[in-house]
N, C-alpha and C. Protein backbone atom coordinates (compact mmCIF):
# COMPACT_ATOMS: atom_id res chain seq x y z
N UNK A 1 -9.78 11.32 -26.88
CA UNK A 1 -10.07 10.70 -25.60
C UNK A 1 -11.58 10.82 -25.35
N UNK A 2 -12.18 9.73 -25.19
CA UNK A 2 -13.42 9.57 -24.56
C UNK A 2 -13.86 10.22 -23.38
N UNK A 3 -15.34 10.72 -23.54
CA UNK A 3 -15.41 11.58 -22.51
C UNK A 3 -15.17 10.40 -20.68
N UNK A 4 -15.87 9.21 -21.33
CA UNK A 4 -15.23 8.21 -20.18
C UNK A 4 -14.11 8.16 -19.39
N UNK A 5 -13.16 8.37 -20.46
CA UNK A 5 -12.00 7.99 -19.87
C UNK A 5 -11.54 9.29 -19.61
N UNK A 6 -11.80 10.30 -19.53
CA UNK A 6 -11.78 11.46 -19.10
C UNK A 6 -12.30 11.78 -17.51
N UNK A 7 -13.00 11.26 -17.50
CA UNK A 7 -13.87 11.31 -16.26
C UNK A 7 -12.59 10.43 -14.79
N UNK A 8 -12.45 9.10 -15.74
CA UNK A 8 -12.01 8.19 -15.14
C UNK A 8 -10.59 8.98 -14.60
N UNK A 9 -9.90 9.60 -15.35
CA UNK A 9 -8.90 10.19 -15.13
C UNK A 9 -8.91 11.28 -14.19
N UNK A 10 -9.66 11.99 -14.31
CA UNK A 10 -9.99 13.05 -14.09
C UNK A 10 -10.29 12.94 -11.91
N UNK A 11 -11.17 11.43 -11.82
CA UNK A 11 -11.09 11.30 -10.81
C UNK A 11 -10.24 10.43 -10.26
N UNK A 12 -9.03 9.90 -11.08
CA UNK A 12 -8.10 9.42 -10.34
C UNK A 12 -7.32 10.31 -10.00
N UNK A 13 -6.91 11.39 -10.75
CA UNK A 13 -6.14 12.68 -10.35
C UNK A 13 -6.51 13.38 -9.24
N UNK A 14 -7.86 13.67 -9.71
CA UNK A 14 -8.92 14.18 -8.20
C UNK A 14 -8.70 13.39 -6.91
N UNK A 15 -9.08 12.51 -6.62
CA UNK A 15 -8.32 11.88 -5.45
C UNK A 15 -7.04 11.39 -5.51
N UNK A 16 -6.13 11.52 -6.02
CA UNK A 16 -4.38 11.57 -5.60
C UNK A 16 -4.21 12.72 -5.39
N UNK A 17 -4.11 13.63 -5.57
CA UNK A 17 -4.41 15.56 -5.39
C UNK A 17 -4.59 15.28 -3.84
N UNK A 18 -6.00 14.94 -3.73
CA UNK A 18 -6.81 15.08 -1.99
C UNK A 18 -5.88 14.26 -1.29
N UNK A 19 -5.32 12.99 -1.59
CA UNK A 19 -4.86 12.20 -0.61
C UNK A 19 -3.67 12.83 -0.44
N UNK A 20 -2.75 12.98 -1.02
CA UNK A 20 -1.55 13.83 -1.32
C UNK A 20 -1.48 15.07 -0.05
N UNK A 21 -2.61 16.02 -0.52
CA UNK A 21 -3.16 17.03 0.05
C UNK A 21 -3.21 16.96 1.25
N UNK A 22 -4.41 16.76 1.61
CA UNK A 22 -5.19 16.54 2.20
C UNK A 22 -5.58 15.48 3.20
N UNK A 23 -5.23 14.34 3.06
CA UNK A 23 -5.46 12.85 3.40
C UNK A 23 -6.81 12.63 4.01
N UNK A 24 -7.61 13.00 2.69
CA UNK A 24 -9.07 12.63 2.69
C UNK A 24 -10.02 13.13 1.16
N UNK A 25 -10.36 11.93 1.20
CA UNK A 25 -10.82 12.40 -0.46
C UNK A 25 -12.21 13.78 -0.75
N UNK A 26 -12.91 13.98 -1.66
CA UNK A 26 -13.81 14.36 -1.61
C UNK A 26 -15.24 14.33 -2.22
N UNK A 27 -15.12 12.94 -2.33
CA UNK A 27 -16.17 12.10 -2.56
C UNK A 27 -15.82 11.54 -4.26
N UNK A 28 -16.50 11.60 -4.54
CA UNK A 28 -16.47 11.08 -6.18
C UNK A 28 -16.86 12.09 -7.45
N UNK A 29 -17.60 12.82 -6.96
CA UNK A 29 -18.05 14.79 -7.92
C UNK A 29 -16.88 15.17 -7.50
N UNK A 30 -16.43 15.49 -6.78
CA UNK A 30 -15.67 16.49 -5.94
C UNK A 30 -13.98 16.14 -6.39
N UNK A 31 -14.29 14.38 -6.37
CA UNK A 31 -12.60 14.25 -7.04
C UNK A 31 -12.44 14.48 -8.67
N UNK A 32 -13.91 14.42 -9.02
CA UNK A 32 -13.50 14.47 -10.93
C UNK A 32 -13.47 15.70 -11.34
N UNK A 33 -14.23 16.74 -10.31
CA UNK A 33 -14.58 18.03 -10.54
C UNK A 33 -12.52 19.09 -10.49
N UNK A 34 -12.19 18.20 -9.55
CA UNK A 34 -11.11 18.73 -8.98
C UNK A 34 -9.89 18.43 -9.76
N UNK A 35 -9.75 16.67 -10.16
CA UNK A 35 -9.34 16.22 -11.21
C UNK A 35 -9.01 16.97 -12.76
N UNK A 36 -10.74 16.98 -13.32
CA UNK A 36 -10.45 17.61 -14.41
C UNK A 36 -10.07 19.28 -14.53
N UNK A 37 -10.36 20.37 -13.41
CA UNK A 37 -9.74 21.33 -13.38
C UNK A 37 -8.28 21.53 -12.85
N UNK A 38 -7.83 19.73 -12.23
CA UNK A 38 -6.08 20.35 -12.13
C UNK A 38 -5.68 20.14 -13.56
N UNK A 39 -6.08 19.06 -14.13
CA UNK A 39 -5.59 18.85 -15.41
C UNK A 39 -5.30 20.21 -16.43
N UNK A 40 -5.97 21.28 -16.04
CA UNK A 40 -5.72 22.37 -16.79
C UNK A 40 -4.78 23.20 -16.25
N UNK A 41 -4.65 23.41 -14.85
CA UNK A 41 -4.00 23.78 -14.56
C UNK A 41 -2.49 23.37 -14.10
N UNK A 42 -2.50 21.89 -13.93
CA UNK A 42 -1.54 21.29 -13.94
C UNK A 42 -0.51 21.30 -15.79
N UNK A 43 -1.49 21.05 -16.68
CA UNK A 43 -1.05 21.07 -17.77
C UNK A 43 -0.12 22.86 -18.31
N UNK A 44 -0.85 23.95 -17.35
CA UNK A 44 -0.69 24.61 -17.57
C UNK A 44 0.55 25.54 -17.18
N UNK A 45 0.62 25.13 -15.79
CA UNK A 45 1.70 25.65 -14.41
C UNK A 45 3.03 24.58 -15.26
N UNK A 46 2.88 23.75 -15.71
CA UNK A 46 4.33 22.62 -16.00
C UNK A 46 4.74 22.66 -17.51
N UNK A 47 3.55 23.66 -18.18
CA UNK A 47 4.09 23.64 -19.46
C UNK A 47 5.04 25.54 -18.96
N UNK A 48 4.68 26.00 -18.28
CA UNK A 48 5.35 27.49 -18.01
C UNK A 48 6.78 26.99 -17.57
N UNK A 49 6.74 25.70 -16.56
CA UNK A 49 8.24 25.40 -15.70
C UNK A 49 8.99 24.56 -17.29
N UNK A 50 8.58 24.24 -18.80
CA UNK A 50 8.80 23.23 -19.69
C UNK A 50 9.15 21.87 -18.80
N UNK A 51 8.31 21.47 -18.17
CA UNK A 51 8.40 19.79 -17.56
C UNK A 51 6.86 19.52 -17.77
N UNK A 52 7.53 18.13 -18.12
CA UNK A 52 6.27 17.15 -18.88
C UNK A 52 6.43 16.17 -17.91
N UNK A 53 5.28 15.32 -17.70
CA UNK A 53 5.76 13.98 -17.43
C UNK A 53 5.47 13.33 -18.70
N UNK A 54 5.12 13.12 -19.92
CA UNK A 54 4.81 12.66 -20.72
C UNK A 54 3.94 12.30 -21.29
N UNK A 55 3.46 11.53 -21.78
CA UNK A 55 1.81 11.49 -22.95
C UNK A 55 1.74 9.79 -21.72
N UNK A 56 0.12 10.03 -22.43
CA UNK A 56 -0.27 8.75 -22.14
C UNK A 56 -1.26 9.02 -20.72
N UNK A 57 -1.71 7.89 -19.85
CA UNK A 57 -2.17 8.06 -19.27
C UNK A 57 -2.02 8.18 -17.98
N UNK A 58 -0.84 7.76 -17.68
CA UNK A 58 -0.27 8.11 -16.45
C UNK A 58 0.19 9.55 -16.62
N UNK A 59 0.92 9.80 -17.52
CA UNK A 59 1.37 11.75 -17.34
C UNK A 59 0.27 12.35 -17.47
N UNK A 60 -1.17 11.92 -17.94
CA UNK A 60 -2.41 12.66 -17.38
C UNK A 60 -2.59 12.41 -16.02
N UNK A 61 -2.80 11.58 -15.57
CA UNK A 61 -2.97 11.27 -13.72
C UNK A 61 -2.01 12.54 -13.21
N UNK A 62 -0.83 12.33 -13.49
CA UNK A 62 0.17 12.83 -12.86
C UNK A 62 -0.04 14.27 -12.90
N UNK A 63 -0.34 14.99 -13.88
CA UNK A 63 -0.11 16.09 -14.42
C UNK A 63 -1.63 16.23 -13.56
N UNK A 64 -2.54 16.23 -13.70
CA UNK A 64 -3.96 16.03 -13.06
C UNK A 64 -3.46 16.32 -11.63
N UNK A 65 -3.06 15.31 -11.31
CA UNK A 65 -2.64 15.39 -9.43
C UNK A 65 -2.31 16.44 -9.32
N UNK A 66 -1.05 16.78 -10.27
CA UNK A 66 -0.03 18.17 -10.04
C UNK A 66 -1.33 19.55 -9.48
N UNK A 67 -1.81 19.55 -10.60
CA UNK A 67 -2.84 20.56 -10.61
C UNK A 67 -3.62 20.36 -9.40
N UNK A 68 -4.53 19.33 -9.08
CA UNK A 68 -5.46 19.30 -8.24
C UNK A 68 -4.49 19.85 -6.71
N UNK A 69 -3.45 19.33 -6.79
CA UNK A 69 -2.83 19.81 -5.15
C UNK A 69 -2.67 21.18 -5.04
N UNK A 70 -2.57 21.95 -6.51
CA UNK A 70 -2.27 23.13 -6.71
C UNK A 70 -3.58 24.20 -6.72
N UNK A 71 -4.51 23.55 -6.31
CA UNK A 71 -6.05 23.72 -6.52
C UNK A 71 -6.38 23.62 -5.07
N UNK A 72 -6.19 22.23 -4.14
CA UNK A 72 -6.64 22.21 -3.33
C UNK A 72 -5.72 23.45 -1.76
N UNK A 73 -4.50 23.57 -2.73
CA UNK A 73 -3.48 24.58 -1.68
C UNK A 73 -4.18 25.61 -2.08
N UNK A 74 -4.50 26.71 -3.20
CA UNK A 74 -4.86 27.40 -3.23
C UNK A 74 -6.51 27.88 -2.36
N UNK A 75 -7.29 26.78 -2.16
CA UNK A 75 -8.37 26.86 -1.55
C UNK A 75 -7.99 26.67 -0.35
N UNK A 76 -7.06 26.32 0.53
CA UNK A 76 -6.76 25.91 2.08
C UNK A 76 -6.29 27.49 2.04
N UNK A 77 -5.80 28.59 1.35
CA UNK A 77 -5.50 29.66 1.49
C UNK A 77 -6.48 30.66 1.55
N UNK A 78 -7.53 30.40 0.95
CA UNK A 78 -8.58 30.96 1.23
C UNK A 78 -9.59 30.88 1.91
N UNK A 79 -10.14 29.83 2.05
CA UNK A 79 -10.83 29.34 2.93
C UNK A 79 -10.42 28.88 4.07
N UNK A 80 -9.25 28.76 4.41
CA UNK A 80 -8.77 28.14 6.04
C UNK A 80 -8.98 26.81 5.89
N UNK A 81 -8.20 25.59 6.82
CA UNK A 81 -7.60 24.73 6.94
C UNK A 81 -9.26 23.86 7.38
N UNK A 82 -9.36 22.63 7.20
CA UNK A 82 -10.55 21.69 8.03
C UNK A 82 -10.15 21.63 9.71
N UNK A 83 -11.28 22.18 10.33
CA UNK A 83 -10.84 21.72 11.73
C UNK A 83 -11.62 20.47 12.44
């Protein structure tokens, strides 16, 4: 996978995560940044439960999202809620 299409992914996950989340994105750094670290952790938390969504590029989005919501809950726990 291209680092392109990595990116691309990375911030489509990143903002489905936030909107999901959150219902507000966090700009375009902030969604790929968020993106490509759910992807690890999304990949990571669903390979422990053995659920996949599958190969390709949607079970990256997906799996991406997974993570990023799991990213952005963990930071609303620490940092407190947007007022």
């Amino acid at each position: 996978m291209s680092i392109l299409v990595t990116l691309i992914i990375g911030a489509i996950a990143g903002w489905l995560g936030s909107l999901i989340f959150s219902g507000s994105g966090l700009g375009l750094i902030g969604n790929i940044i968020i993106g490509i670290l759910g992807s690890f952790v999304g990949y990571w938390l669903l390979g422990l439960l053995n659920f996949s969504f599958g190969g390709g590029t949607l079970g990256a989005i997906l799996t991406g999202a997974v993570g990023a919501i799991v990213i952005l809950a963990l930071a609303n726990l620490i940092f407190g809620g947007r007022k």
